[in-house]
Protein backbone atom coordinates (compact mmCIF):
# COMPACT_ATOMS: atom_id res chain seq x y z
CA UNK A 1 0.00 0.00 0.00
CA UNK A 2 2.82 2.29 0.63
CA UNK A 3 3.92 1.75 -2.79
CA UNK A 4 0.92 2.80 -4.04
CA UNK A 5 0.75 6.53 -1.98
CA UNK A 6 4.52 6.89 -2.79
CA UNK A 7 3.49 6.60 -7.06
CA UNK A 8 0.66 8.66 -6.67
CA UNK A 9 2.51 11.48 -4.74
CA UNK A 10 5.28 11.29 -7.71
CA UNK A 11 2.80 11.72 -10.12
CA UNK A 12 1.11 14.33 -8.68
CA UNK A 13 4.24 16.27 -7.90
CA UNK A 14 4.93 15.77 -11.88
CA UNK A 15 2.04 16.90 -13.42
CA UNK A 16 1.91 19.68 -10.78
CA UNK A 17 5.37 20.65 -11.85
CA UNK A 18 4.17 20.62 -16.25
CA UNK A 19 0.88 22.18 -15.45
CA UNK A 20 0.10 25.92 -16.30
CA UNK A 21 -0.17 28.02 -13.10
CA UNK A 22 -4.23 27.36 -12.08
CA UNK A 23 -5.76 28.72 -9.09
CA UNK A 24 -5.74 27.12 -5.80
CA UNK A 25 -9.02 25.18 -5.63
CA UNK A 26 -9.17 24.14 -9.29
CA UNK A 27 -5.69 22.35 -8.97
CA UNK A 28 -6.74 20.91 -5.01
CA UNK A 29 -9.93 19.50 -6.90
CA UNK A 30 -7.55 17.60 -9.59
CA UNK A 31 -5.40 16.32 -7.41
CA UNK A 32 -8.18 15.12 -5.33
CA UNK A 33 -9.60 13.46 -8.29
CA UNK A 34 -6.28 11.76 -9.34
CA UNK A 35 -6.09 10.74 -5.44
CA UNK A 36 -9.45 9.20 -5.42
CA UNK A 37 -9.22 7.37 -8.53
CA UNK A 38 -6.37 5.11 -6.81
CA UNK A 39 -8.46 4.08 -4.37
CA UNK A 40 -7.41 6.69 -1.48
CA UNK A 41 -10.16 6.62 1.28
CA UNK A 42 -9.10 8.42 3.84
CA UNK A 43 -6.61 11.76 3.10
CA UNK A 44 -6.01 15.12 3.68
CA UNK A 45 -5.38 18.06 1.20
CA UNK A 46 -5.04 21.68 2.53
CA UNK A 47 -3.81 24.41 0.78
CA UNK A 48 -1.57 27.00 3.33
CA UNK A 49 1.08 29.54 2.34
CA UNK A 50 4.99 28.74 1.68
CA UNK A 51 5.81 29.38 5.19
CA UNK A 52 3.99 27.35 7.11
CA UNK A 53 4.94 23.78 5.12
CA UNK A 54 6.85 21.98 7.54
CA UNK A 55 7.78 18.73 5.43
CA UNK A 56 8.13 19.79 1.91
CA UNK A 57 7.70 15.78 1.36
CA UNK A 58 3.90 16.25 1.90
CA UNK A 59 3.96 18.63 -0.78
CA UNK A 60 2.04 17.60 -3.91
CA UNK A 61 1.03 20.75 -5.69
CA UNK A 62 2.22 24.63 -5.90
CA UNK A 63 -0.42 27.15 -7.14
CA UNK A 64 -0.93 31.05 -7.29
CA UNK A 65 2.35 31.95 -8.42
CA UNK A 66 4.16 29.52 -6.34
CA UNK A 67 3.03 31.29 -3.37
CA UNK A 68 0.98 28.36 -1.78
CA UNK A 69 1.48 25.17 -1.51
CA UNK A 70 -1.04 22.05 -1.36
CA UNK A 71 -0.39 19.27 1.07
CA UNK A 72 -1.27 15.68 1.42
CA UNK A 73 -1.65 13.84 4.25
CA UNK A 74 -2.73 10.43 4.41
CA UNK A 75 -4.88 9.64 7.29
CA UNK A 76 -4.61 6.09 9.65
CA UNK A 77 -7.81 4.73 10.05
């Protein structure tokens, strides 16, 4: 299962790194659907500014000029 969350974060972080600059909430609603389509029950996305990512691994997406980030964090059940 790990395998899985580790391919979908690298392909999220590569088609966030390609993609056009897109709002905030249209590019958290992709990644959510590219998260979802693996079979990802239980996750979080959030979107917060530069300064407050503490693990730049959790980072799958960059958005309004690269002055947000959007996280992912994969919740325990």
């Amino acid at each position: 299962m790990k395998r899985v969350v580790v391919a979908v974060l690298g392909s999220l972080l590569t088609s966030a790194v390609l993609a056009a600059p897109k709002p905030c909430e249209e590019l958290k609603a992709e990644i959510e659907a590219k998260i979802q389509a693996r079979g990802v029950s239980s996750y979080t996305l959030e979107i917060v500014p530069n300064s407050e990512v503490k693990d730049p691994n959790m980072v799958v997406g960059s958005c309004e000029g690269g002055t947000k980030k959007i996280i992912y964090q994969k919740n325990d059940r």
